[in-house]
Protein backbone atom coordinates (compact mmCIF):
# COMPACT_ATOMS: atom_id res chain seq x y z
CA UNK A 1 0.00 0.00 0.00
CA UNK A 2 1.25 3.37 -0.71
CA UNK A 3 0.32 6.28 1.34
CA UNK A 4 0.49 9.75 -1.05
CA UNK A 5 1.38 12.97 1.22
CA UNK A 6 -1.26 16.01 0.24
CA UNK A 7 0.25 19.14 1.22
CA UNK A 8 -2.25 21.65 1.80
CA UNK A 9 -1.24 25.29 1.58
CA UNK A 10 -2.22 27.17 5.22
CA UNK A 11 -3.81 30.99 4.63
CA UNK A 12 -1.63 32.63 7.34
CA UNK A 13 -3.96 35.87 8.34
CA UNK A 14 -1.49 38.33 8.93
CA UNK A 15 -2.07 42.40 9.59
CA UNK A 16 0.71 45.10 9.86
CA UNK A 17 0.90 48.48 9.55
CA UNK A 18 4.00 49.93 7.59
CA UNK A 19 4.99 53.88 6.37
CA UNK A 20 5.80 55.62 3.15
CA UNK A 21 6.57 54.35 -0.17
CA UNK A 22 9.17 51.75 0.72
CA UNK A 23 6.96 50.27 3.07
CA UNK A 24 4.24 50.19 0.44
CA UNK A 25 6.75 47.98 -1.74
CA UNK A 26 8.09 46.07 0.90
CA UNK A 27 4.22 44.59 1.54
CA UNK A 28 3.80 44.15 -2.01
CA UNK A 29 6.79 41.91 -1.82
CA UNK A 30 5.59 39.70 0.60
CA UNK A 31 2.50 39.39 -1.29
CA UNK A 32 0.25 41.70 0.92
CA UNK A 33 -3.08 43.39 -0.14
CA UNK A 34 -1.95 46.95 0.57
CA UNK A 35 -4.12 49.23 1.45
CA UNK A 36 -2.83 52.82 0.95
CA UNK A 37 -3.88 55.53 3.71
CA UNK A 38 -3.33 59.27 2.94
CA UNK A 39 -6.01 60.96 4.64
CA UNK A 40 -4.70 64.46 3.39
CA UNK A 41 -5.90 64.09 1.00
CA UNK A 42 -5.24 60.94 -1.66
CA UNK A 43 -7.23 58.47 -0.18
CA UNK A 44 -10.44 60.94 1.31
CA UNK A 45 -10.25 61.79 -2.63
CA UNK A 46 -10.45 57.68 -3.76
CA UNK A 47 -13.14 57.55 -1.17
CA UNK A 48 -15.15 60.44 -2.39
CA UNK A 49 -14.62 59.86 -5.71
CA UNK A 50 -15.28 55.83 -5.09
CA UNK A 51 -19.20 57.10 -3.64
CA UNK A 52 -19.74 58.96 -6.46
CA UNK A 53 -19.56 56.26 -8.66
CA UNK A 54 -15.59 55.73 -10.03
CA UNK A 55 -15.25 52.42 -11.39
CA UNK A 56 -12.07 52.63 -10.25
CA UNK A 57 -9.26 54.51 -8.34
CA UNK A 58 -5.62 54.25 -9.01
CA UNK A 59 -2.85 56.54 -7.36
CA UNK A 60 0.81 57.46 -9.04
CA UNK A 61 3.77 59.68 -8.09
CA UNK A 62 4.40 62.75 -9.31
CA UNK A 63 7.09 63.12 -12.75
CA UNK A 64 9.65 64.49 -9.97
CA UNK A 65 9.27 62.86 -7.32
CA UNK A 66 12.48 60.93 -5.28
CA UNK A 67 11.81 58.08 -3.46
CA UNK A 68 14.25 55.27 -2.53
CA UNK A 69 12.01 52.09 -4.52
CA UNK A 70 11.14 51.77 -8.06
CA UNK A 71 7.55 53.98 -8.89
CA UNK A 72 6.47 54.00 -12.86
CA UNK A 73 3.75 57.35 -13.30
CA UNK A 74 3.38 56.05 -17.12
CA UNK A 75 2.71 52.19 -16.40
CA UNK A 76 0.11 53.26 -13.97
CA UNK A 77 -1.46 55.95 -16.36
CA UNK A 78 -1.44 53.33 -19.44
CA UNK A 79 -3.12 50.57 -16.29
CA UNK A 80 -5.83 53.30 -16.11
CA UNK A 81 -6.22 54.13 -20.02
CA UNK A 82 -6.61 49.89 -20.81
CA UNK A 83 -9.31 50.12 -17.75
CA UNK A 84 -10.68 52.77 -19.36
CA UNK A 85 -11.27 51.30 -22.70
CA UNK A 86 -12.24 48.23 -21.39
CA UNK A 87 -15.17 49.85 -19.50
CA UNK A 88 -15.95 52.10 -22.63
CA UNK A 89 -15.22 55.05 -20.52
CA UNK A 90 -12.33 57.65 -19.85
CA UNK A 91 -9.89 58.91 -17.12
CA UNK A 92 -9.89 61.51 -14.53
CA UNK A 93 -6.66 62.40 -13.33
CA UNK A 94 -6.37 64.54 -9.75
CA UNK A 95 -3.23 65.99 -8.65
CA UNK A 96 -1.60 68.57 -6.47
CA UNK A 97 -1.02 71.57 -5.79
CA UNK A 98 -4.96 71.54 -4.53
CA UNK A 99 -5.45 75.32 -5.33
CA UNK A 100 -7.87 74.97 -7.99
CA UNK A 101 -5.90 77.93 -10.06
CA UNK A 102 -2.55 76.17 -10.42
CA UNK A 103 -3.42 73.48 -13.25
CA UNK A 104 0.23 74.78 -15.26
CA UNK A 105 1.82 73.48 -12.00
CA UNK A 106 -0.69 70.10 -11.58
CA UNK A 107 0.23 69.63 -15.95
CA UNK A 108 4.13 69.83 -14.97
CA UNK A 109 3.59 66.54 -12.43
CA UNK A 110 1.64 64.41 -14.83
CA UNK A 111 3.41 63.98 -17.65
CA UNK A 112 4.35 60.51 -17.39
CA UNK A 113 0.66 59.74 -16.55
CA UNK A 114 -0.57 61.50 -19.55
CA UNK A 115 1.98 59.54 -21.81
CA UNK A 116 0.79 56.10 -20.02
CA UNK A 117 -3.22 56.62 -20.93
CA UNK A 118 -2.24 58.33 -24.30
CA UNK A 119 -0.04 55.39 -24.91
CA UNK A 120 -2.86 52.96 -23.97
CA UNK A 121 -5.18 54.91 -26.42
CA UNK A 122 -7.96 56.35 -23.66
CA UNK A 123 -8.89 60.16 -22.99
CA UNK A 124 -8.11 62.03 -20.07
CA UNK A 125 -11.50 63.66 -19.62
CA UNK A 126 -10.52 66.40 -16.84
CA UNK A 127 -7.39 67.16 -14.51
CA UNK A 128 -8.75 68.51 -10.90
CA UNK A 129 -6.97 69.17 -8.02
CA UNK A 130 -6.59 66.41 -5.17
CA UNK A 131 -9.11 67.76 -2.84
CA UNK A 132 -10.48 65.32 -0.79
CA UNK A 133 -14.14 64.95 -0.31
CA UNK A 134 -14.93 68.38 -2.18
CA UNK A 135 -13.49 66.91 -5.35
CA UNK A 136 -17.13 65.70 -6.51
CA UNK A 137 -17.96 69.89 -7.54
CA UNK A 138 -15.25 69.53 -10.27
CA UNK A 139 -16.77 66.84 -12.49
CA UNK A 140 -18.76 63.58 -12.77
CA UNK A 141 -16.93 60.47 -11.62
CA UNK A 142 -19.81 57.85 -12.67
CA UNK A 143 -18.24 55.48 -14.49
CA UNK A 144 -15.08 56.85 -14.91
CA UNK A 145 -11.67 55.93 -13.78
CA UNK A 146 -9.85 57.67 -11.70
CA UNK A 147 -5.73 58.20 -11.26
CA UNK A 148 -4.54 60.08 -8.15
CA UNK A 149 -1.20 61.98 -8.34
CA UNK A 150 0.02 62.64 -5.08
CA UNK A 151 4.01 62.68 -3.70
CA UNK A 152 2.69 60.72 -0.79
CA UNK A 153 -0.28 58.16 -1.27
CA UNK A 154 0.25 58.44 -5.00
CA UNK A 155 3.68 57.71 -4.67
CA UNK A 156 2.97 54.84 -2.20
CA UNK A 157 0.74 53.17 -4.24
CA UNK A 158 2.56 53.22 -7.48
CA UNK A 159 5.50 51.22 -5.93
CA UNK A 160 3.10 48.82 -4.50
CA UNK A 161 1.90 48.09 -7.98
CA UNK A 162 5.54 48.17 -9.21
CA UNK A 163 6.15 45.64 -6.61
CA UNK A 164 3.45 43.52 -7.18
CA UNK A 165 0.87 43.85 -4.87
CA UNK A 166 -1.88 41.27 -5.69
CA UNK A 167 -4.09 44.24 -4.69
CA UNK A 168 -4.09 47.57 -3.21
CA UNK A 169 -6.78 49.37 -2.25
CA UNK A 170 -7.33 52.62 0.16
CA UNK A 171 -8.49 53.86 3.26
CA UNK A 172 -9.52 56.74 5.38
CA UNK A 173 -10.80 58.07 8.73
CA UNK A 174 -11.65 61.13 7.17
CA UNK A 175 -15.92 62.23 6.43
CA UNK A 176 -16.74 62.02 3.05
CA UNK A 177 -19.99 63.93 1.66
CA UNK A 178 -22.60 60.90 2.69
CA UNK A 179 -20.89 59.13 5.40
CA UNK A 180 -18.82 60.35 8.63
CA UNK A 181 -15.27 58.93 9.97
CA UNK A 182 -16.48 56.48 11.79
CA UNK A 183 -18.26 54.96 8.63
CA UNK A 184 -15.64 55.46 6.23
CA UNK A 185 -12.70 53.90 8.33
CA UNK A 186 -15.31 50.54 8.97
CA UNK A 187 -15.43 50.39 5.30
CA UNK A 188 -11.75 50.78 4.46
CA UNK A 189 -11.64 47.33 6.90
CA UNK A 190 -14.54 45.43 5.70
CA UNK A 191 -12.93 46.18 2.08
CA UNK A 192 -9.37 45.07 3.40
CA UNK A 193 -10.82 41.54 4.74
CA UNK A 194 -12.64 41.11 1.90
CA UNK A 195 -9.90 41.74 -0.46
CA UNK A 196 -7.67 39.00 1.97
CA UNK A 197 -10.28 36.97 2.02
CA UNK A 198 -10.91 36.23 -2.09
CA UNK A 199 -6.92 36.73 -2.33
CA UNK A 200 -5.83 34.23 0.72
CA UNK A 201 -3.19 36.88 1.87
CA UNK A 202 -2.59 39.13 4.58
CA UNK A 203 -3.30 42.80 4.84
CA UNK A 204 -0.49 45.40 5.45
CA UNK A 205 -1.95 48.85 6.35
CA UNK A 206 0.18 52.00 5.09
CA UNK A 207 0.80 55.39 6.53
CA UNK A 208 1.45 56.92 3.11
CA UNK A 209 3.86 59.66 4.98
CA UNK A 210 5.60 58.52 8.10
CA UNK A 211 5.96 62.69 8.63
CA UNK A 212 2.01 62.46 9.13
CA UNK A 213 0.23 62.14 12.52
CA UNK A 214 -3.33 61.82 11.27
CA UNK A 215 -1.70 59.18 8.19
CA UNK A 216 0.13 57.19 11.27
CA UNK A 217 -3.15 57.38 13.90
CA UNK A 218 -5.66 56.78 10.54
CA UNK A 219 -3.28 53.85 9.66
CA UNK A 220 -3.45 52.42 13.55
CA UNK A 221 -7.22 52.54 14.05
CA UNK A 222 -7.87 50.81 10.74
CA UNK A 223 -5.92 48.04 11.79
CA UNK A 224 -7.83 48.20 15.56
CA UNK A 225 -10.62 47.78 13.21
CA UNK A 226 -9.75 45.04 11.06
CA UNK A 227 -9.16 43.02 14.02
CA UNK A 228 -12.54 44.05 15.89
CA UNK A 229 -14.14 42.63 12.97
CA UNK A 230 -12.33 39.18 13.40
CA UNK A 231 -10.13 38.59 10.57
CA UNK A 232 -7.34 37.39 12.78
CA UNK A 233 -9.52 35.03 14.60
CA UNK A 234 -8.96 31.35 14.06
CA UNK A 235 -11.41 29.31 12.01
């Protein structure tokens, strides 16, 4: 008689919280869902944008921007241009500064993401500043999809993608125009578990800037949350 070994392949729930871009790709290395938060304003912008309908929210550093891990603005923007096309649709780029009179300066940051969604053969419908909640009075995000440049979250999430991050999503604590902080930070966990749950991976929680008390405190109670709702309990 011959016995046959069947290895079966444990889902090890793990949660951490981790800071900046090179924690964002150092997650995405082990294989994390990363969830990006930048509560001033990147992510209050995904989540605003996200209730009004976006199909889908990316983020991506700025042209200039010097960070110590690999970030690619034009792979993201072409990402975001194929997603567009796919979905028949076309992409909304916000970036910084957020006065709503600089757009020369917000054009001199995006160039790489322009190239990326031109490249990929999609429109860029509008450029608006990264706002946070108040970004819904510039234009209609039904349907659309959305790229975030931003030297912080933006620049987080790119080099998660670069990295390989199965996915990354993102988070806030901030209100949003239907639903307080309280609401929005028990959805940023419920979407975490869910995302580790279909993906059989842990979640790593980033502080977009480690120079940010509400991203470090935002990043924190997320995490408190995730494990109020059980995802680290044993099955």
């Amino acid at each position: 008689m011959v016995e046959v070994a069947i290895m079966v392949k444990l889902w090890l729930k793990t949660l951490s919280t981790t800071y900046n871009a090179s924690g964002a790709a150092a997650a995405a290395r082990q294989g994390d869902v990363v969830m990006i938060v930048d509560v001033i304003d990147m992510s209050t912008t995904a989540e605003a944008a996200l209730e009004a309908g976006a199909i889908s929210v990316l983020g991506a550093s700025p042209d200039h921007q010097l960070v110590p891990v690999t970030v690619n603005p034009e792979k993201i923007g072409y990402y975001a241009g194929k997603k567009a096309i796919k979905h028949d649709t076309g992409v909304i780029i916000a970036a910084e500064p957020r006065l709503i009179n600089d757009e020369d300066e917000r054009l001199s940051e995006i160039q790489q993401v322009l190239r990326g969604v031109d490249r990929a053969g999609a429109e860029v419908l509008e450029i608006v500043p990264n706002i946070g909640r108040e970004v819904v009075q510039f234009t209609d995000f039904a349907g659309k999809v959305l790229v975030i440049v931003s030297p912080s979250g933006g620049t987080a999430y790119d080099a998660a993608y670069n990295y390989g991050a199965p996915e990354i999503i993102t988070g806030t604590v901030a209100r949003t125009n239907e639903r307080n902080g309280n609401f929005t930070a028990e959805d940023a966990a419920r979407r975490a578990i869910e995302s580790a749950s279909r993906l059989k991976c842990g979640i790593s929680v980033v502080a977009a800037s480690s120079n940010s008390m509400e991203d470090i405190q935002a990043a924190q109670y997320i995490c408190q949350l995730i494990i109020n709702q059980g995802f680290l309990n044993m099955e």
